[in-house]
Protein backbone atom coordinates (compact mmCIF):
# COMPACT_ATOMS: atom_id res chain seq x y z
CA UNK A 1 -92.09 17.31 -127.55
CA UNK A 2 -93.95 20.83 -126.56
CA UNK A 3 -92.91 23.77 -124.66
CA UNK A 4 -95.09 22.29 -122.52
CA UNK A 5 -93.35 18.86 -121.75
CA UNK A 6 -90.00 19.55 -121.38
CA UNK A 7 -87.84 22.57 -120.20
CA UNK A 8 -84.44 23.98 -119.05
CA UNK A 9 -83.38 23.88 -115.56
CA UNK A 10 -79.76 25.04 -113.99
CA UNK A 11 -79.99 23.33 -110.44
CA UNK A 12 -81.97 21.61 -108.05
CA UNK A 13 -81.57 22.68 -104.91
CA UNK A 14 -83.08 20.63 -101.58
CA UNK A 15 -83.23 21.38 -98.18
CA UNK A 16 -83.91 24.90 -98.47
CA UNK A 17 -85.39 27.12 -95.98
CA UNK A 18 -85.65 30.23 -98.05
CA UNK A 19 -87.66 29.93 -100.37
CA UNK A 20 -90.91 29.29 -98.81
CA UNK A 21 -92.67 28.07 -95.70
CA UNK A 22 -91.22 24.67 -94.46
CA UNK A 23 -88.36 22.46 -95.79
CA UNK A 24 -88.32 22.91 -100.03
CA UNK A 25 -86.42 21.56 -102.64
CA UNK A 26 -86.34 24.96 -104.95
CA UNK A 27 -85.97 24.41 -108.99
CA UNK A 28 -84.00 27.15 -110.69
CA UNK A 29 -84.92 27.60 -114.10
CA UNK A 30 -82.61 28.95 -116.56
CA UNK A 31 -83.26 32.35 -118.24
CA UNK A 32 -84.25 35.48 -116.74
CA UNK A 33 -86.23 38.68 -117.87
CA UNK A 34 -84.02 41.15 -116.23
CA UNK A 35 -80.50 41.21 -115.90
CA UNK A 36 -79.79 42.51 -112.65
CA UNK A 37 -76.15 44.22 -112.33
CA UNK A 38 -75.81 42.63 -108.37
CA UNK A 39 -77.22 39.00 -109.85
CA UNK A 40 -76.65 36.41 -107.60
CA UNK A 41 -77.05 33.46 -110.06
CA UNK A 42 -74.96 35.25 -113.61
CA UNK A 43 -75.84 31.39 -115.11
CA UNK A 44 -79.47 31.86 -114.78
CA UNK A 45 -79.63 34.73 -117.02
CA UNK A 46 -78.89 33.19 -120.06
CA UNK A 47 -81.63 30.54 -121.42
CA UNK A 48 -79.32 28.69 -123.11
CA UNK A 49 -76.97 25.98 -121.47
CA UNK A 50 -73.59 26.91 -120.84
CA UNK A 51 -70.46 25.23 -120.13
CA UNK A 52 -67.89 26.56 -117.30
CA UNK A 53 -64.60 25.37 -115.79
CA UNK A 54 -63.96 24.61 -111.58
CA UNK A 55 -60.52 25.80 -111.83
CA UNK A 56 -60.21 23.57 -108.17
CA UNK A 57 -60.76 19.83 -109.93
CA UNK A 58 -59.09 20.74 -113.34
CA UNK A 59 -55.64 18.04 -113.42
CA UNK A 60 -54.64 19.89 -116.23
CA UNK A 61 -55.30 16.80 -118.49
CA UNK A 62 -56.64 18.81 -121.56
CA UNK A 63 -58.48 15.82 -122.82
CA UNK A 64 -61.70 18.32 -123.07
CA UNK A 65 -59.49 20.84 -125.19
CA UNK A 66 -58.79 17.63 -127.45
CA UNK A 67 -62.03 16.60 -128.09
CA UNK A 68 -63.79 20.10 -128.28
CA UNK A 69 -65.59 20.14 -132.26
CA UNK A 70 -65.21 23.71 -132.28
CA UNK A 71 -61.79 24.69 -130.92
CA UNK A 72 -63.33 26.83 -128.14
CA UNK A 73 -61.14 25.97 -125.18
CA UNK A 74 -57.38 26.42 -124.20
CA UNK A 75 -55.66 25.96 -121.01
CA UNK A 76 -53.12 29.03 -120.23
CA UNK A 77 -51.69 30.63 -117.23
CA UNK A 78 -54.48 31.99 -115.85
CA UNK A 79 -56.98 28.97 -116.33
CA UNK A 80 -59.61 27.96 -118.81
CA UNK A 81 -59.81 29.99 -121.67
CA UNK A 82 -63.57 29.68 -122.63
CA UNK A 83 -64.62 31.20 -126.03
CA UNK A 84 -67.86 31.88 -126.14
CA UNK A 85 -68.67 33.01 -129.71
CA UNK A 86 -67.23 29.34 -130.62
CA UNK A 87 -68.28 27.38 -127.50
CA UNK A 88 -71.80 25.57 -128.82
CA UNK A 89 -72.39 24.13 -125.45
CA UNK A 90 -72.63 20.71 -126.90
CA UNK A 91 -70.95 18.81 -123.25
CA UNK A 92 -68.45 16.89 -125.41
CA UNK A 93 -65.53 18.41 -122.61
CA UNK A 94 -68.05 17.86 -119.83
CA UNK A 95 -68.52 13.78 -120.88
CA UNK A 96 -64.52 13.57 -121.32
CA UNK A 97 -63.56 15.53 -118.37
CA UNK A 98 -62.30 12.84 -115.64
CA UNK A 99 -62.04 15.34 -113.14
CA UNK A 100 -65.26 17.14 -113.59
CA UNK A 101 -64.36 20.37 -114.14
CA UNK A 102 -65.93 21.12 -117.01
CA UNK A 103 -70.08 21.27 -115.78
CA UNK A 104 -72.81 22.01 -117.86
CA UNK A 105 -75.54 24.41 -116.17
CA UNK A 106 -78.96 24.02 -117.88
CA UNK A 107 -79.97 19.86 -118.27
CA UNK A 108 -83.63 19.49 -120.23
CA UNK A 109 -85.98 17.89 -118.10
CA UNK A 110 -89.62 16.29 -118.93
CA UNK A 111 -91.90 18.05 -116.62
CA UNK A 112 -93.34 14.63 -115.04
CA UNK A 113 -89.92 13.07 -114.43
CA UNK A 114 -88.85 16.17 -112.54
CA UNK A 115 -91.80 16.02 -110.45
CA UNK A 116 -90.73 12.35 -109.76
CA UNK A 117 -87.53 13.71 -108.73
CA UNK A 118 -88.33 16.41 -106.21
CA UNK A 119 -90.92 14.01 -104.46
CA UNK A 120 -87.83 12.11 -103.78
CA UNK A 121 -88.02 15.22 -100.37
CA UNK A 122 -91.84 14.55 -99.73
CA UNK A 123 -91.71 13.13 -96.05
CA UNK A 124 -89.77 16.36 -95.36
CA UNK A 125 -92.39 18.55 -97.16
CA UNK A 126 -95.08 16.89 -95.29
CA UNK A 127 -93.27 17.19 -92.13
CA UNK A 128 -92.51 20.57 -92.05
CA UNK A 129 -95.30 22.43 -94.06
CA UNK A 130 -92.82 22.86 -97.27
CA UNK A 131 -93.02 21.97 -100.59
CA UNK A 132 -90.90 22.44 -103.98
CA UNK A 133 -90.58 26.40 -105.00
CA UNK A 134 -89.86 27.23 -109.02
CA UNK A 135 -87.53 30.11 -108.66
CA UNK A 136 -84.88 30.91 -111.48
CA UNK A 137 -83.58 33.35 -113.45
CA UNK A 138 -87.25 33.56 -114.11
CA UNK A 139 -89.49 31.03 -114.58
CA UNK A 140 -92.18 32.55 -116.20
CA UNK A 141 -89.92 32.54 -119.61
CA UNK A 142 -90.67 28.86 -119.63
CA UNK A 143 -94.59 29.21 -118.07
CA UNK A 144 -95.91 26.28 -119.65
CA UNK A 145 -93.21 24.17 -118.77
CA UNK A 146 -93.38 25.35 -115.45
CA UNK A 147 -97.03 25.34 -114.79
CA UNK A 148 -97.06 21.78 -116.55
CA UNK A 149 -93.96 20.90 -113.95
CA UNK A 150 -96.45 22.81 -110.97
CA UNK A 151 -99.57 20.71 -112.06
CA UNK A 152 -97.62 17.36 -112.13
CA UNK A 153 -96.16 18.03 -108.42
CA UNK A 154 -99.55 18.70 -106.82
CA UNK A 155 -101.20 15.60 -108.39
CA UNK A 156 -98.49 14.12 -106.41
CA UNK A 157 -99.51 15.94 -102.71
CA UNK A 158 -96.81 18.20 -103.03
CA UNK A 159 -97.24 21.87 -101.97
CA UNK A 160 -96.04 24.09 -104.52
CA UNK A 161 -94.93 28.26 -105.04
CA UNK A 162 -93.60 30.66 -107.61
CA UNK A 163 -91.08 33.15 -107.43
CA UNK A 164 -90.89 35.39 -109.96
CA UNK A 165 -89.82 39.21 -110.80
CA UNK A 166 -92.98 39.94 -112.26
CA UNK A 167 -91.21 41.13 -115.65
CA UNK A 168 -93.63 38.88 -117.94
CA UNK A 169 -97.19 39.26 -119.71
CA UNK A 170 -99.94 38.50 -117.65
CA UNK A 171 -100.71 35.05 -119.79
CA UNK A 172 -97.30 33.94 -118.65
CA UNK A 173 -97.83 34.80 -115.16
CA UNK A 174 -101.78 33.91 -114.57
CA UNK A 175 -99.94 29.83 -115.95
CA UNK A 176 -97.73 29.73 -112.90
CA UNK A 177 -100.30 31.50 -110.31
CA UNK A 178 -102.87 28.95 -110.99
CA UNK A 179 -100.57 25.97 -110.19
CA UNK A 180 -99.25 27.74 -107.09
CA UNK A 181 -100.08 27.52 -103.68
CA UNK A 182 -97.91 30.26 -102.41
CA UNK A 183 -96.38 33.36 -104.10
CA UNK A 184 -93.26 35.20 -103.83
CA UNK A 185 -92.78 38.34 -106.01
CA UNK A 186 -89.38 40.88 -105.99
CA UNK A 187 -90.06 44.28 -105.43
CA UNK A 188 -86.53 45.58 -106.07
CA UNK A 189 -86.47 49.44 -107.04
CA UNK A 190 -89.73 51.58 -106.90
CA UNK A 191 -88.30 54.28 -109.42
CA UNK A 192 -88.51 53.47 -113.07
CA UNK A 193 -85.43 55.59 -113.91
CA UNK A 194 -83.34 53.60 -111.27
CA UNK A 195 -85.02 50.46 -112.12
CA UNK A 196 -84.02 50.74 -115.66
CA UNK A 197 -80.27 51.71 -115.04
CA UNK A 198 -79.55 48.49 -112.24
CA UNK A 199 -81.82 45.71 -113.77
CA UNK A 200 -82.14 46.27 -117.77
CA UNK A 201 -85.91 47.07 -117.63
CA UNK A 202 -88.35 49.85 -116.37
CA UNK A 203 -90.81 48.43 -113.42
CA UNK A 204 -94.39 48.80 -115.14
CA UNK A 205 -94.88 45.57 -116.24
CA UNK A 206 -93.43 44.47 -112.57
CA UNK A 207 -95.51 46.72 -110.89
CA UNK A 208 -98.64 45.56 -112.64
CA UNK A 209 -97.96 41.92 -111.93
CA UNK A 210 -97.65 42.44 -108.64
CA UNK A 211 -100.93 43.96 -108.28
CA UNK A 212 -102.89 41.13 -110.82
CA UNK A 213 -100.66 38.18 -108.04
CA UNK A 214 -102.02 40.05 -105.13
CA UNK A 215 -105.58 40.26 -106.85
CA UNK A 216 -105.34 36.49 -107.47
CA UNK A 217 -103.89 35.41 -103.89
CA UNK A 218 -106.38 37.60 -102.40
CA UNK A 219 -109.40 36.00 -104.53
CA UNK A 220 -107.92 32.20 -103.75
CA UNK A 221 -106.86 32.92 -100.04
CA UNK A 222 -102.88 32.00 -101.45
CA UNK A 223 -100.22 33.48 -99.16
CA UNK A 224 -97.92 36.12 -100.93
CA UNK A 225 -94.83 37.12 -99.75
CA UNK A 226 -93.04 40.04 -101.02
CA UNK A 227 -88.94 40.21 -101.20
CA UNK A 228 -86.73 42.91 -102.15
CA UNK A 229 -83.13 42.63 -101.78
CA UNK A 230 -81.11 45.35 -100.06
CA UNK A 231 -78.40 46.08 -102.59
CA UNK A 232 -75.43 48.61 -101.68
CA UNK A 233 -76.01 52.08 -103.84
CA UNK A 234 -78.86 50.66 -105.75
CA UNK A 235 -82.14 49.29 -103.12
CA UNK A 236 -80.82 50.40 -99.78
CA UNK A 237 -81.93 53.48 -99.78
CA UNK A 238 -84.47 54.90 -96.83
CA UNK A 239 -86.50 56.52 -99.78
CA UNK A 240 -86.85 52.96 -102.17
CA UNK A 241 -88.00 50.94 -98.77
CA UNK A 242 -90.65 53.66 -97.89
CA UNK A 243 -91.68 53.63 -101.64
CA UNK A 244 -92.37 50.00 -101.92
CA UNK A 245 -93.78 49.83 -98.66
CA UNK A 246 -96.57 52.73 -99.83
CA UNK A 247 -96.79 50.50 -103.07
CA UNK A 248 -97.59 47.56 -100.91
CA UNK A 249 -99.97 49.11 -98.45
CA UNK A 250 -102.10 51.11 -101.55
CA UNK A 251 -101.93 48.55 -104.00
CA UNK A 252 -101.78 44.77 -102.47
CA UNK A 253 -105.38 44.68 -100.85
CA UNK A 254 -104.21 43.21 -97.55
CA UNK A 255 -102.71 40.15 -99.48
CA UNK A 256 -99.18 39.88 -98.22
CA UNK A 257 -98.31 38.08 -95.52
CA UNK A 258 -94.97 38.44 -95.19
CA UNK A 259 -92.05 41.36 -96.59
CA UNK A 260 -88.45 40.11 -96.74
CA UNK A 261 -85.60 42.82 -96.62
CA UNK A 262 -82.68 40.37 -97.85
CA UNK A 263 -79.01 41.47 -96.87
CA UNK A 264 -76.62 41.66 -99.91
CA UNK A 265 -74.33 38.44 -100.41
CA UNK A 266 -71.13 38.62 -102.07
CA UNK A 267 -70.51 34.35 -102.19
CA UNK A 268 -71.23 34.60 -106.26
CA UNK A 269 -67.54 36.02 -107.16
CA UNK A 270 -66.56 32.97 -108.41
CA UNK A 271 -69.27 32.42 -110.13
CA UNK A 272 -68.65 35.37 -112.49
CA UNK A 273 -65.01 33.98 -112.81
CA UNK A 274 -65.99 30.68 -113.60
CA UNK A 275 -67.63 32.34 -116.44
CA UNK A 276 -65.43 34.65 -117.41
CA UNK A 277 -67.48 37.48 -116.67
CA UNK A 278 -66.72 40.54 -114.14
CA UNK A 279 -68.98 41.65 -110.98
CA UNK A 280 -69.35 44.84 -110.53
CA UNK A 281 -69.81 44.83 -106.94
CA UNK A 282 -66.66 42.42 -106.59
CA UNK A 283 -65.44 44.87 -103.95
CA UNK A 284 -68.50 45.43 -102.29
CA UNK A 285 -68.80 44.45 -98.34
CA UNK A 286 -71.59 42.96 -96.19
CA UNK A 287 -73.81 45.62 -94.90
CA UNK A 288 -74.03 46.87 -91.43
CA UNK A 289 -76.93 45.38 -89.02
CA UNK A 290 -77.59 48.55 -88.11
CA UNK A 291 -78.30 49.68 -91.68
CA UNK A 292 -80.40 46.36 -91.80
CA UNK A 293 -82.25 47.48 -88.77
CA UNK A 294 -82.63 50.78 -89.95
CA UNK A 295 -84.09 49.85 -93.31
CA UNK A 296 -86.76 47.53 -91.20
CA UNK A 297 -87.75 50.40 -88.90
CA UNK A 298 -88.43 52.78 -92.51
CA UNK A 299 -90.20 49.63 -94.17
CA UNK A 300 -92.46 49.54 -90.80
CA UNK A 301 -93.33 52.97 -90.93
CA UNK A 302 -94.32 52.94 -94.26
CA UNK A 303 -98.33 52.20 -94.14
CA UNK A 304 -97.72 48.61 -93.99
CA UNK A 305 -98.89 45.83 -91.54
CA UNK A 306 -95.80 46.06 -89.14
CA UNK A 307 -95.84 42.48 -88.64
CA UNK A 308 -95.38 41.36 -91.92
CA UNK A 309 -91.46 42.99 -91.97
CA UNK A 310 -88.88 41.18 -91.36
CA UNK A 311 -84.92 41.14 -92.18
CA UNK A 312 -82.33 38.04 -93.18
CA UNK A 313 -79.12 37.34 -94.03
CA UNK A 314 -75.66 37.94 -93.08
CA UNK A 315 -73.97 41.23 -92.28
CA UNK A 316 -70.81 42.38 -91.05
CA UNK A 317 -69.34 42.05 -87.88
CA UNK A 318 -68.61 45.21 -86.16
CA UNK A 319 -65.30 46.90 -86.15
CA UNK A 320 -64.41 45.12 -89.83
C-alpha cells in the first residue's frame, strides 16, 4: 500500500463540539511538526506508535513483562517501568494484557475504511451542521493520507475540516485545503524568537500558511477559523494577542470568521506520566476569567472584526 492508502491515527474522538461547527467526530493523527512545551496531546508528537501503561487497570499480573521480545518492561514500586530505547512498540503486552493496561496509541488505518467508520455519526452531522474534523499532532505530516481520508468522507455526504499549525510546505497543506470544507489554523506566538523557544520552530513557514489558507478560503468562500491558545508565561500576553490580531486584520483578507482565545487546561498530567515523560507546566493553575476577559477586550481592539472574538474553556473559580 501507498502513503496514500493507509495512515497512522492515535484516537477517534465523537461527539465533539470543538472542533468545528455542529456535532463532529474529530480524527487525531499521530505526529506533529512542532513540539509545543504546554502540549496537550505528548502522544501525538511522535509519528510512531507507542505503547503506555494505565497504572488504574494494571492487576499486577506481569504476563506483558513475560512475553515482551525485547525485555523492555518491569513492574517496580513506582509502576511500569517502560524502556523506550528497547520498547519496539510491537503490542505483544497490549494482546496479553487481560486487564488492558497496556494500550497502544497509533492503529494504521486504510483511508476508505476509516471513512466507513466515522459515517457511523452521520445522522448527527446532518442534524446539527457538523461533520468529521482531521486534527492531530498534525495532519499535514501524513497529507496524502489525509486528503485521501478527506476525499473518501465527502463522497460519502460528510462535511469535512482541517486543523493544522501551519508548520508544513505549501504542497502538504494546498492536499488537505482542497478536501476541506472548513479551516482551522493555530496562531500561537507572533514573535519568532518566542515562537522558537516554546514550540521547537520559528513561525515563518506558519505565518505564510496562514496567509496561502486564508487566500484559498477566501477564493472558495470556505469558513476559517483562527485559534490560539492562551498559555501561562508563553501566549497570554496583552502584546502576543494584539500582534496576532494586527496579523489577522493586515494579512487574512476578511476570511476569518471566527478567533478562538482557548483557556489553558491542565487534564494532560497523566498523560505525561503514563509516558514517562515530565510537564513542565505540571504546577501551573487555571487562569483567571478576568485575564480571559481581558485578553478578549485586547484581541477586539486589535483591527479585527469585533465579532469574530470569542473566549472558551475553563478557568478558576475566584478566591482559589
Amino acid at each position: 500500500m501507498t502513503k496514500q492508502d493507509t495512515g497512522t491515527i492515535l484516537e477517534i474522538l465523537r461527539m465533539s463540539t470543538e472542533d468545528g461547527p455542529g456535532i463532529r467526530t474529530t480524527i487525531f493523527f499521530k505526529g506533529c511538526t512542532l513540539k509545543c512545551l504546554w502540549c496537550h496531546n505528548p502522544e501525538s508528537i511522535s509519528p510512531k506508535p507507542q505503547i503506555q501503561w494505565a497504572e488504574s487497570r494494571c492487576i499486577g499480573c506481569k504476563s506483558c513483562i513475560a512475553v515482551c521480545p525485547n525485555s523492555a518492561l518491569g513492574l517496580g514500586p513506582k509502576g511500569m517501568d517502560i524502556d523506550r530505547a528497547a520498547c519496539k512498540a510491537c503490542g505483544a503486552c497490549v494482546d496479553e494484557c487481560p486487564a488492558t493496561a497496556m494500550e497502544m496509541l497509533g492503529q494504521q488505518w486504510e483511508a476508505g475504511a476509516l471513512a466507513d467508520e466515522a459515517a457511523k455519526d452521520k445522522v448527527y452531522f446532518d442534524q446539527s451542521g457538523g461533520g468529521i474534523t482531521v486534527s492531530g499532532g498534525e495532519p499535514t505530516m501524513q497529507a496524502p493520507f489525509a486528503a485521501a481520508f478527506l476525499k473518501e468522507c465527502r463522497q460519502r455526504g460528510i462535511s469535512t475540516a482541517v486543523d493544522t499549525c501551519g508548520q508544513c510546505g505549501p504542497k502538504e497543506l494546498d492536499l488537505l485545503l482542497e478536501q476541506a470544507d472548513h479551516i482551522l489554523f493555530d496562531i500561537k506566538i507572533m514573535d519568532e524568537k518566542l515562537h522558537r523557544e516554546f514550540t521547537g520552530h520559528g513561525n515563518e513557514k506558519i505565518l505564510a500558511s496562514c496567509i496561502r489558507a486564508a487566500d484559498h478560503a477566501k477564493k472558495t468562500g470556505k469558513k476559517m477559523w483562527i485559534r490560539t491558545p492562551i498559555i501561562p508565561g508563553a501566549t497570554d500576553s496583552q502584546q502576543n494577542i494584539a500582534d496576532i490580531g494586527g496579523f489577522i486584520a493586515k494579512n487574512l483578507n476578511n476570511a476569518v470568521e471566527r478567533w478562538d482565545l482557548c483557556a489553558f487546561n491542565n487534564l494532560c498530567k497523566d498523560k505525561y506520566l503514563r509516558l514517562g515523560q515530565i510537564w513542565e507546566y505540571e504546577k501551573e493553575e487555571l487562569l483567571e476569567k478576568a485575564l480571559m476577559e481581558k485578553l478578549a477586550k485586547t484581541a477586539k481592539k486589535s483591527g479585527v472584526n469585533q465579532q469574530i472574538v470569542r473566549w472558551s474553556g475553563a478557568t478558576r473559580l475566584e478566591g482559589e
